[in-house]
N, C-alpha and C. Protein backbone atom coordinates (compact mmCIF):
# COMPACT_ATOMS: atom_id res chain seq x y z
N UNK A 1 0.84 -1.17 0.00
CA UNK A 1 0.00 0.00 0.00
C UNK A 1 0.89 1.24 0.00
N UNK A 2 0.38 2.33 -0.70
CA UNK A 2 1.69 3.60 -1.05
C UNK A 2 0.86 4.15 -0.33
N UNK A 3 1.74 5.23 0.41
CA UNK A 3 0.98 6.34 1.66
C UNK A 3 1.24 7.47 0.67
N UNK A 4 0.25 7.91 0.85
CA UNK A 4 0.00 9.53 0.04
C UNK A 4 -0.09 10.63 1.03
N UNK A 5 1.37 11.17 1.53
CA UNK A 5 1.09 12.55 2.15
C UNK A 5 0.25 13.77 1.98
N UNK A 6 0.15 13.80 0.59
CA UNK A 6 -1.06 14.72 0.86
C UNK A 6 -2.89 14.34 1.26
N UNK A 7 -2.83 13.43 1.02
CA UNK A 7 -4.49 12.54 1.63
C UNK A 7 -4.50 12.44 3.01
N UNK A 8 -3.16 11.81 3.21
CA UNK A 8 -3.24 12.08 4.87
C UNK A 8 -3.30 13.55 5.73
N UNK A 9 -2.21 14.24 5.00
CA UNK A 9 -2.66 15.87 5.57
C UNK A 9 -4.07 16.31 5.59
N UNK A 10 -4.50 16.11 3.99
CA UNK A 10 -5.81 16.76 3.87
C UNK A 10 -7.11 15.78 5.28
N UNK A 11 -6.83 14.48 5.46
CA UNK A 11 -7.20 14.09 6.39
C UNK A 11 -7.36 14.91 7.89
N UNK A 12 -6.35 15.15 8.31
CA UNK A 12 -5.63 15.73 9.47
C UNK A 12 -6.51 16.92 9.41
N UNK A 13 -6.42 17.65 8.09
CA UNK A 13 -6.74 18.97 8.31
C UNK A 13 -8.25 18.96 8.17
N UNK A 14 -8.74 18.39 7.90
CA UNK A 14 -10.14 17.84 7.42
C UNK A 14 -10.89 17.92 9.71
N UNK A 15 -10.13 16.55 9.72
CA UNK A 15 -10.62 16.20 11.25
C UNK A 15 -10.10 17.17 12.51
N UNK A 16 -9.23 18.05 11.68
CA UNK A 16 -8.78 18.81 13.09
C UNK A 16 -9.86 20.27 12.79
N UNK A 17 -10.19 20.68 12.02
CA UNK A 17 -11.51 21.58 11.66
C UNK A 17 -12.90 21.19 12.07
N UNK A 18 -13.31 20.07 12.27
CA UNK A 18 -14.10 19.57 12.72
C UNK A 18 -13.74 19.39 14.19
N UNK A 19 -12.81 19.45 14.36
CA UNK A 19 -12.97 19.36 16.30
C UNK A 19 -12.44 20.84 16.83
N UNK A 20 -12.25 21.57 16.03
CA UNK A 20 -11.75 23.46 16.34
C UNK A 20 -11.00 23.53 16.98
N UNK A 21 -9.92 22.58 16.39
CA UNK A 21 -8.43 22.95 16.84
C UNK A 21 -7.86 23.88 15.75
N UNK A 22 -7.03 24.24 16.23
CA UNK A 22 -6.04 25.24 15.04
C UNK A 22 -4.78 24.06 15.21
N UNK A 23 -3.94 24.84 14.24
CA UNK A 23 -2.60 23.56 14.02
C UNK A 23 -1.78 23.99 14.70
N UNK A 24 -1.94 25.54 15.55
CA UNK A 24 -1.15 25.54 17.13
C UNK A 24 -1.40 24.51 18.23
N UNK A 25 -2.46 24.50 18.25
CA UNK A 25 -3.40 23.60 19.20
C UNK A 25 -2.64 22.16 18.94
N UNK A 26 -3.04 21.82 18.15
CA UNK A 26 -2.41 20.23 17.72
C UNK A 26 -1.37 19.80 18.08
N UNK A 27 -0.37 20.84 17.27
CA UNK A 27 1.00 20.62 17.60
C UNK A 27 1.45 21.00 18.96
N UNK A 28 0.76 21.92 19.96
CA UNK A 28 0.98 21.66 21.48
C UNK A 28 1.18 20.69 21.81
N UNK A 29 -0.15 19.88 21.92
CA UNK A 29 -0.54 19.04 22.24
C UNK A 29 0.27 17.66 21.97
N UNK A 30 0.41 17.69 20.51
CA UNK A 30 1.36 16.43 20.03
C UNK A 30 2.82 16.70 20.19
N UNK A 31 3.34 17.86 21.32
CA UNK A 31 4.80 18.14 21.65
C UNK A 31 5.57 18.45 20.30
N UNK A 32 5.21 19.14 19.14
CA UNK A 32 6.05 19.28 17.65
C UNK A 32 5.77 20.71 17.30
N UNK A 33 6.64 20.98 16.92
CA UNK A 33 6.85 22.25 16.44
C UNK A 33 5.44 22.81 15.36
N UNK A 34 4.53 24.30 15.39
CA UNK A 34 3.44 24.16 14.50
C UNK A 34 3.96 23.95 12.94
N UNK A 35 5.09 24.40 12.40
CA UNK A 35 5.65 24.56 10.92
C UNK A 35 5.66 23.29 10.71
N UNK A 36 6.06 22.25 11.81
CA UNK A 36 6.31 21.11 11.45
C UNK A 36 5.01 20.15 11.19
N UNK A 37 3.77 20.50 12.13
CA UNK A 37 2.56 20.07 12.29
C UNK A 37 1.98 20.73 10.39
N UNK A 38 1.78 22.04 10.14
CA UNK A 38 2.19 22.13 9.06
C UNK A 38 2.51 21.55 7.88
N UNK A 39 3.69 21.41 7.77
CA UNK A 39 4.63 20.94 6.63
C UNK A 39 3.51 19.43 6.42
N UNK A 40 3.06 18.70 7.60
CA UNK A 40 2.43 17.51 7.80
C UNK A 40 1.13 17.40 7.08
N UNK A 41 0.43 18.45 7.44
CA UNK A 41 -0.93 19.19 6.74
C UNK A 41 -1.09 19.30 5.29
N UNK A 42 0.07 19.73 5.25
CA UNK A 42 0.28 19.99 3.67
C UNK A 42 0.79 18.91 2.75
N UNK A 43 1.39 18.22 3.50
CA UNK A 43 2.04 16.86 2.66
C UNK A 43 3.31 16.79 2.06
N UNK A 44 3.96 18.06 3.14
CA UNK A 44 5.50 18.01 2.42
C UNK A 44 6.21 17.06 3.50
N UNK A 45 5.94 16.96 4.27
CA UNK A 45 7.12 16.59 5.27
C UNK A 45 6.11 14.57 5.79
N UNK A 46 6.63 13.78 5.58
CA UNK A 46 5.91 12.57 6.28
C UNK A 46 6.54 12.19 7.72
N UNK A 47 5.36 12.29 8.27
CA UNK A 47 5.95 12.14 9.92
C UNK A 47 6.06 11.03 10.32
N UNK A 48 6.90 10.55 11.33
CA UNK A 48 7.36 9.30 11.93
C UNK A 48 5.87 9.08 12.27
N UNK A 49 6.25 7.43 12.78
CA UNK A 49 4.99 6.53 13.03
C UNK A 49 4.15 7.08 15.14
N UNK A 50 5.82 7.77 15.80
CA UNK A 50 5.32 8.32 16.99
C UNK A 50 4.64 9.58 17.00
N UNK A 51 4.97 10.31 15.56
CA UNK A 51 4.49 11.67 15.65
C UNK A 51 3.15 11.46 14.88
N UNK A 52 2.98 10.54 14.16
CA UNK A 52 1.54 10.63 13.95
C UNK A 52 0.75 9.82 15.09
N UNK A 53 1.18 9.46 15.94
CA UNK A 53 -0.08 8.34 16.93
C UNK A 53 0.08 9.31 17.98
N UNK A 54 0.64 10.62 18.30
CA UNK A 54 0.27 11.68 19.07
C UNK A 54 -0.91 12.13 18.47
N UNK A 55 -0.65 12.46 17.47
CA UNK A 55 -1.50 13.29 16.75
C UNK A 55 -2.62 12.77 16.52
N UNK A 56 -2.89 11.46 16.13
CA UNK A 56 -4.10 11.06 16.35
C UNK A 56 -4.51 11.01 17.61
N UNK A 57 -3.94 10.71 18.73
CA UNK A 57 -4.43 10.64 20.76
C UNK A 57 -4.94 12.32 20.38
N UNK A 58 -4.32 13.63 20.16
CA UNK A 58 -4.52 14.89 20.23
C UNK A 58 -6.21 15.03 19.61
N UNK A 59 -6.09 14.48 18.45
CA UNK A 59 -7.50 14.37 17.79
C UNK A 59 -8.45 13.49 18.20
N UNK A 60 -8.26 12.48 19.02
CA UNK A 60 -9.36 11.65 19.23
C UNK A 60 -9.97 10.88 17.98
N UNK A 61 -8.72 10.28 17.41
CA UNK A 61 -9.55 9.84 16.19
C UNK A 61 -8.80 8.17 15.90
N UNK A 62 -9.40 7.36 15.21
CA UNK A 62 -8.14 6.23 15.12
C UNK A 62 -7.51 6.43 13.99
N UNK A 63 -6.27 5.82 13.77
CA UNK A 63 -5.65 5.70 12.97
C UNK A 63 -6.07 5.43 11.24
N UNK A 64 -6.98 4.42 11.77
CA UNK A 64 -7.78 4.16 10.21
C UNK A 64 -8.58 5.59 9.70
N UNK A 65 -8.62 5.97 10.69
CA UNK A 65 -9.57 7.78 10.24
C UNK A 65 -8.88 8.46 9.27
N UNK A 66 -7.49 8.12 10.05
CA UNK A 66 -6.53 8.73 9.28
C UNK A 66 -5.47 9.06 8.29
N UNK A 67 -5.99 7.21 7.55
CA UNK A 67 -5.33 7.06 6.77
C UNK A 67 -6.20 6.72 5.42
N UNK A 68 -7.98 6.47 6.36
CA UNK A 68 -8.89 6.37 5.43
C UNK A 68 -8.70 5.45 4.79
N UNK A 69 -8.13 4.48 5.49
CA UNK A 69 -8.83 2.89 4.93
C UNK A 69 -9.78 2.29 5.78
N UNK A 70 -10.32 1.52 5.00
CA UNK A 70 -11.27 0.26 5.26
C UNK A 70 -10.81 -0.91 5.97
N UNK A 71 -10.85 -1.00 7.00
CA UNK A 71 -10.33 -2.41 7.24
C UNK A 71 -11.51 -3.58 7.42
N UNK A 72 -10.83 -4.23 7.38
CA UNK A 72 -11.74 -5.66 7.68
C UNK A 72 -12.21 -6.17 8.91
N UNK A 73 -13.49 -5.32 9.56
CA UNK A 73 -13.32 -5.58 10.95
C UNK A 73 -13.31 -6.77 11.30
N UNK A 74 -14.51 -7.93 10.46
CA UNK A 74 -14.45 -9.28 10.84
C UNK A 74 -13.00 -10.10 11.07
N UNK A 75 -11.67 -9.69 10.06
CA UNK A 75 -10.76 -10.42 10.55
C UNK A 75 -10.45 -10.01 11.97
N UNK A 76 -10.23 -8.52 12.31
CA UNK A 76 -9.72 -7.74 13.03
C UNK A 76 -10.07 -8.08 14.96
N UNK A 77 -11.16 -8.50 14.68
CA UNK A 77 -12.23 -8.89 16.16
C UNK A 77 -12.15 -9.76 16.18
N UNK A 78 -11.77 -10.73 17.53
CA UNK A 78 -12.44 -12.06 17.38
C UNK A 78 -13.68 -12.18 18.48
N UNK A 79 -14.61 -13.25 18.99
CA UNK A 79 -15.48 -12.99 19.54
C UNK A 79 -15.19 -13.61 20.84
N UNK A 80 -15.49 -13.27 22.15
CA UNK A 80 -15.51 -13.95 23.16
C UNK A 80 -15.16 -15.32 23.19
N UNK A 81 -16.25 -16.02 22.66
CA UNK A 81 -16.80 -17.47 22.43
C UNK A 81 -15.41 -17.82 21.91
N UNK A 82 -14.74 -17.38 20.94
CA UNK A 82 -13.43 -17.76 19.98
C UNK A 82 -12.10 -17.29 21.25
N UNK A 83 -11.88 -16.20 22.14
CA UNK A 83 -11.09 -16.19 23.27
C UNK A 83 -11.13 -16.96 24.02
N UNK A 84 -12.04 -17.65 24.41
CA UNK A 84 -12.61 -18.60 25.88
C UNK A 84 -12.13 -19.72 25.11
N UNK A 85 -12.73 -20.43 23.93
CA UNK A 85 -11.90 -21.25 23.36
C UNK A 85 -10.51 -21.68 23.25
N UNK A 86 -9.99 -20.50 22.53
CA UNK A 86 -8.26 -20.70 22.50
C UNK A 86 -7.75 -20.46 24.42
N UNK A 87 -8.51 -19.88 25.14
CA UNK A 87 -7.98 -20.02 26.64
C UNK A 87 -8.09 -21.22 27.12
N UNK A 88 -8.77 -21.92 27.16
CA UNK A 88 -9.23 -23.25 27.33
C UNK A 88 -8.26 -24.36 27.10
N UNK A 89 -7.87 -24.45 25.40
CA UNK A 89 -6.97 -25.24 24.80
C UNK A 89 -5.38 -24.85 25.52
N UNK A 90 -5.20 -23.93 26.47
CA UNK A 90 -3.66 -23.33 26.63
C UNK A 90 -3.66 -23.90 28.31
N UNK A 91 -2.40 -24.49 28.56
CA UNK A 91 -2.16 -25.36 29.50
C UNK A 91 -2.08 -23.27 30.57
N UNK A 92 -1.59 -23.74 32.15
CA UNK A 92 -1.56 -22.71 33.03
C UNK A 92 -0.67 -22.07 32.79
N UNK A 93 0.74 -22.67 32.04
CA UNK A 93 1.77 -21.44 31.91
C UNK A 93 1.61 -20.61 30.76
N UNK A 94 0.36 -20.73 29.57
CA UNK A 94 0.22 -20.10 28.64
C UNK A 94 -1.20 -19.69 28.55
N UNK A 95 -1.88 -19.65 29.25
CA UNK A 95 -2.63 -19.26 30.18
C UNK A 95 -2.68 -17.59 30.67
N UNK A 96 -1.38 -17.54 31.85
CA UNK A 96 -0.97 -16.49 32.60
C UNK A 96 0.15 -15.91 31.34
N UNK A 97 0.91 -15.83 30.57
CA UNK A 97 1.10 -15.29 29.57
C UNK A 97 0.68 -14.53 28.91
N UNK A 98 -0.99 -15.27 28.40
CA UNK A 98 -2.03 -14.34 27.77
C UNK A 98 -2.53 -13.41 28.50
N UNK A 99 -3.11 -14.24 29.80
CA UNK A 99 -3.13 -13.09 30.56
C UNK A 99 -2.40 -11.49 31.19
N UNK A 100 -0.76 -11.60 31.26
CA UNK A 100 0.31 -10.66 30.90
C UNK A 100 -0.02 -10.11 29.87
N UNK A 101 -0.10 -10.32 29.11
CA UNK A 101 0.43 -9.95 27.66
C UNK A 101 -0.85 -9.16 27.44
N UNK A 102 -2.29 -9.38 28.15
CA UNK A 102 -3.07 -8.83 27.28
C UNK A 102 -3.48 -7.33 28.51
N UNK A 103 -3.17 -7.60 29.84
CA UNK A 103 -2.53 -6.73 31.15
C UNK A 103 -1.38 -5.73 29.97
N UNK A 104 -0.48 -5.98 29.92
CA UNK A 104 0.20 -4.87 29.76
C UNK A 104 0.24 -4.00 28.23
N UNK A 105 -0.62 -5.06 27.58
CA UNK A 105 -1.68 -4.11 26.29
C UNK A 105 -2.24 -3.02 26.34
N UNK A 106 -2.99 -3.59 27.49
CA UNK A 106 -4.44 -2.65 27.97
C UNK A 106 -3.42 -1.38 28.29
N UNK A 107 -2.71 -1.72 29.56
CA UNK A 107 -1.92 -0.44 30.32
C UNK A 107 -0.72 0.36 29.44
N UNK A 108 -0.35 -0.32 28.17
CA UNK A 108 0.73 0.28 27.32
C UNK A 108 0.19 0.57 26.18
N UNK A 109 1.14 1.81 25.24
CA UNK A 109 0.89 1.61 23.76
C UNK A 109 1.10 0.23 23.08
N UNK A 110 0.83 -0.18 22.17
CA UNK A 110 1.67 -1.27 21.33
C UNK A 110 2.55 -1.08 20.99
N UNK A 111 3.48 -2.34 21.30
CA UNK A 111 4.74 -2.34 20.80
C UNK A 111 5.12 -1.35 19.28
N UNK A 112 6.08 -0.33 19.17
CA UNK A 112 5.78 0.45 18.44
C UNK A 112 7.03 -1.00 17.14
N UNK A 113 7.84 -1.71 17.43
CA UNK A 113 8.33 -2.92 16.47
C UNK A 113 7.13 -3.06 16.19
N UNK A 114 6.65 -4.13 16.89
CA UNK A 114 5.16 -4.84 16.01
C UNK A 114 4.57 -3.85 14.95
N UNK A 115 3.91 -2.66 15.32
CA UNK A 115 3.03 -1.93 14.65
C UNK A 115 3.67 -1.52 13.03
N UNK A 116 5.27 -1.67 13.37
CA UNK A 116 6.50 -1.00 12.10
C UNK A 116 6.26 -3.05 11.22
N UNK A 117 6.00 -3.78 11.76
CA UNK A 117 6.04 -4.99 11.17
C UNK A 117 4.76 -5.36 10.40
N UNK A 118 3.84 -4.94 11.40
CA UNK A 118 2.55 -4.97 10.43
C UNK A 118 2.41 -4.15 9.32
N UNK A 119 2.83 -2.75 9.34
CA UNK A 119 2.62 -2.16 7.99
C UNK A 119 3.63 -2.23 7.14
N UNK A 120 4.60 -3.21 7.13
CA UNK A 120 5.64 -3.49 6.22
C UNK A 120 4.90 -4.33 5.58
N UNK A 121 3.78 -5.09 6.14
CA UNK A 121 3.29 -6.55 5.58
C UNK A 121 3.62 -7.50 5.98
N UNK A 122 4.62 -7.96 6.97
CA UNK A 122 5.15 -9.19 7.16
C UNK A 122 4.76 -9.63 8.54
N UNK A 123 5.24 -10.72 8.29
CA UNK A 123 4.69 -11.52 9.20
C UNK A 123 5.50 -11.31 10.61
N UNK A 124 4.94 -10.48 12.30
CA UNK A 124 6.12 -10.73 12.81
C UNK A 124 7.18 -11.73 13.15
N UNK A 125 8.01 -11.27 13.44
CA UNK A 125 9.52 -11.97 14.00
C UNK A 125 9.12 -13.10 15.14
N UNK A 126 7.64 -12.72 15.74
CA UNK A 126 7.25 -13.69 16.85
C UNK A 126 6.34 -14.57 16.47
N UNK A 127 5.64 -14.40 15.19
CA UNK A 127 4.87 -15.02 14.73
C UNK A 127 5.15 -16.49 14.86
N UNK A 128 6.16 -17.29 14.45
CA UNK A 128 6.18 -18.48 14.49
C UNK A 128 6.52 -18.94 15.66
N UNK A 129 6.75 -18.15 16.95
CA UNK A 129 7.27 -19.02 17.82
C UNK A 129 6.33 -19.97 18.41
């Protein structure tokens, strides 16, 4: 998938007008300089993967808002019934793992590796273990 800086700016600038921020405001908020918030708006400058997931927390918006794709929610969700399942099949030490793992989800960003692995396309590095 090719990222188009200017779709995404016009995005940005689109959703930050609708919530009556100015691009001082934003860029407070997302700790970046406004020229630089800017340059972003406009589609000259493409911002790292941390400076845009401020910027979306600043906007209140998700990421897919902001890049204006479609995703597939059905892959994306799984349902209870399908968690309780795969918990079930996992002996106690993989078990409390999931349980960790899904504890320090909740309380952290995502791994910002993982998130750089998924939009490369590939499969992560942990995937097969």
């Amino acid at each position: 998938m090719d990222i188009n800086l200017k779709n995404i700016g016009n995005r940005l600038k689109e959703i930050r007008k609708r919530e009556r921020y100015t691009q001082e405001n934003v860029a407070e908020f997302a700790d970046i300089s406004t020229s630089h918030y800017s340059h972003i708006e406009n589609g000259t400058t493409k911002p790292s993967l941390n400076t845009l997931i401020r910027i979306v927390n600043v906007l209140n918006v998700s990421m897919d808002e902001v890049l204006d794709i479609e995703l597939n929610k059905k892959s994306l969700y799984i349902t209870l019934e399908e968690i309780d399942k795969i918990f079930r099949n996992c002996n106690m030490k993989q078990r409390n793992l999931l349980i960790n793992n899904m504890i320090y989800l909740q309380n952290n960003k995502f791994p910002e590796c993982i998130i750089e692995e998924i939009q490369n396309s590939r499969k992560p590095k942990w995937h097969n273990r």
